[in-house]
Protein backbone atom coordinates (compact mmCIF):
# COMPACT_ATOMS: atom_id res chain seq x y z
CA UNK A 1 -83.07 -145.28 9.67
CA UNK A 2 -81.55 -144.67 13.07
CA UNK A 3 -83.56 -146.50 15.29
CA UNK A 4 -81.96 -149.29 16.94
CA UNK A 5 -83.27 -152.85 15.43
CA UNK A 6 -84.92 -153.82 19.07
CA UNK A 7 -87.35 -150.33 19.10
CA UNK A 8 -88.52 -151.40 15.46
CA UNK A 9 -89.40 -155.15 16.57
CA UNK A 10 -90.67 -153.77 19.37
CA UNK A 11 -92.97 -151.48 16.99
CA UNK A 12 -93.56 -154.31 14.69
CA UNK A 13 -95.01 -156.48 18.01
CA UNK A 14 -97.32 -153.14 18.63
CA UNK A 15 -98.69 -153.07 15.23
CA UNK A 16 -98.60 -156.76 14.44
CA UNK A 17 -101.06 -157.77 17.85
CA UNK A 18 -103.44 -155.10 16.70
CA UNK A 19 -104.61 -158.04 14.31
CA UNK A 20 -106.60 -158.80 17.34
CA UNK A 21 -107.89 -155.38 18.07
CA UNK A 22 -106.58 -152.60 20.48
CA UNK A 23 -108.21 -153.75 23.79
CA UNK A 24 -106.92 -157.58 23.30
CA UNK A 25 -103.66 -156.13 22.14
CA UNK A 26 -103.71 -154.67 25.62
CA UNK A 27 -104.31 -157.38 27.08
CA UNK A 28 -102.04 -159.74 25.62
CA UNK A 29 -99.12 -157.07 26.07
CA UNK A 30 -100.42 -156.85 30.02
CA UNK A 31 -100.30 -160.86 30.03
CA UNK A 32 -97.22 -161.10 28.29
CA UNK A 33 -95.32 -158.46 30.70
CA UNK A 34 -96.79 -159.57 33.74
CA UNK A 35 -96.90 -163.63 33.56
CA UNK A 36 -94.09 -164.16 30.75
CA UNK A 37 -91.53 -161.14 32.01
CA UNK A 38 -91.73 -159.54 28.62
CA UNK A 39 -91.43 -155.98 29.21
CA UNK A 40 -92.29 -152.82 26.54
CA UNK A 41 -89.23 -151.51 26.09
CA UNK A 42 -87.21 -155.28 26.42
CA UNK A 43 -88.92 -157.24 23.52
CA UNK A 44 -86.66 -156.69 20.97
CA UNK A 45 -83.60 -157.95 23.14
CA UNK A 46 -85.25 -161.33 23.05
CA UNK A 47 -87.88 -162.74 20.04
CA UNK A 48 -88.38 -166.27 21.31
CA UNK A 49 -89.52 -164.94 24.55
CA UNK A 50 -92.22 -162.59 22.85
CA UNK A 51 -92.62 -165.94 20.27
CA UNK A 52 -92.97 -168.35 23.81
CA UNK A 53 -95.19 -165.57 25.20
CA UNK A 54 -97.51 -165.19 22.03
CA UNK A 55 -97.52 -168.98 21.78
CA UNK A 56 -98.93 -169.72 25.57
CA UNK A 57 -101.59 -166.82 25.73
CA UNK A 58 -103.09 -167.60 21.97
CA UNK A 59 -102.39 -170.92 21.20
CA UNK A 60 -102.43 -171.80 17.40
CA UNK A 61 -103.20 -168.12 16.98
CA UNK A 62 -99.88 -167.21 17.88
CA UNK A 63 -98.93 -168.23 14.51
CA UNK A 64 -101.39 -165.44 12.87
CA UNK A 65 -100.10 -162.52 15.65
CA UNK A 66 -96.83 -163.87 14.42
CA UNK A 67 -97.23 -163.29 10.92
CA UNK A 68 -98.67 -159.87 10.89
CA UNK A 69 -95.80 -159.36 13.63
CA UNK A 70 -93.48 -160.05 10.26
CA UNK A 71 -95.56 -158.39 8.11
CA UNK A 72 -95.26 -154.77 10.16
CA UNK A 73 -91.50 -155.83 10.49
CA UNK A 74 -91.16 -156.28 7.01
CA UNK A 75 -92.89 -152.60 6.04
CA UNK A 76 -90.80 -151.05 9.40
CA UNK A 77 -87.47 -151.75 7.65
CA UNK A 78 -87.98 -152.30 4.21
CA UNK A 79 -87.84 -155.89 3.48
CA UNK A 80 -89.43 -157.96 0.59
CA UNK A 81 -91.55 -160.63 2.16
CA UNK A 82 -90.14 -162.80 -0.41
CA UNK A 83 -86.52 -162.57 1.14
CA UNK A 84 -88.15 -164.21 4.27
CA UNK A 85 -90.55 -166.63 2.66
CA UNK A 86 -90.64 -170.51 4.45
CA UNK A 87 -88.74 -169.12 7.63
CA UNK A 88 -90.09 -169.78 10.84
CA UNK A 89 -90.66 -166.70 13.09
CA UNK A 90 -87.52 -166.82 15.27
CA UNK A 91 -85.33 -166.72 11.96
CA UNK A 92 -87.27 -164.17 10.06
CA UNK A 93 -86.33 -161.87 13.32
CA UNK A 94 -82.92 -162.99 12.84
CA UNK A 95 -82.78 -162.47 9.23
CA UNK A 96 -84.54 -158.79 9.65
CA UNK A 97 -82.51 -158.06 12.40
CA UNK A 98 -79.40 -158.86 10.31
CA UNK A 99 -80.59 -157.02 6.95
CA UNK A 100 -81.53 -153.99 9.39
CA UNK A 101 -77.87 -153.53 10.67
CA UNK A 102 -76.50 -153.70 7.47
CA UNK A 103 -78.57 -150.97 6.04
CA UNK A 104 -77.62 -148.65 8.99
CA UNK A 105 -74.40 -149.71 9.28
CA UNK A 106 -73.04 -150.81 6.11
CA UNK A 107 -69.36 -151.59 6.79
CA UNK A 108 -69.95 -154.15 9.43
């Protein structure tokens, strides 16, 4: 594991919107990047924009993007759903991110 915690959200964002299927996932990447200022490459520097983003272009289906968003997170680095379980999305990132950097870096 020596990818940096931001490029594996970022990866787990990819994955998780293809819940809605590739050409939607394009679009709601284009809408998200061109109306919200979340950029490929910048997502992983700041969740609740991508969660603010996903949350204005699908509405209550945020919440399911959101979830397989978690669930791609979760395979990406490892992590027990379980560990996670009744966290909202903006601390599950948190959480991940933290359980991530420990793993890579294990004397912080």
């Amino acid at each position: 594991m020596s990818k940096r915690f931001e490029d594996v959200f970022e990866e787990a964002v990819d994955r998780g919107l293809s819940i809605v299927g590739n050409i939607a996932k394009e679009v709601v990447l284009h809408l998200m990047s061109e109306f919200y200022g979340v950029k490929k490459g910048c997502m992983g520097s700041d969740p609740c924009r991508v969660h603010d983003a996903l949350v204005r272009i699908l509405g209550d289906g945020a919440k399911f993007a959101e979830k397989s968003i978690v669930s791609a997170l979760c395979e990406l680095i490892g992590l027990e759903p379980v560990a996670i379980k009744g966290k909202g999305f903006l601390e599950i990132i948190e959480e991940a991110r933290r359980i991530y950097e420990e793993k890579i870096n294990p004397s912080i």
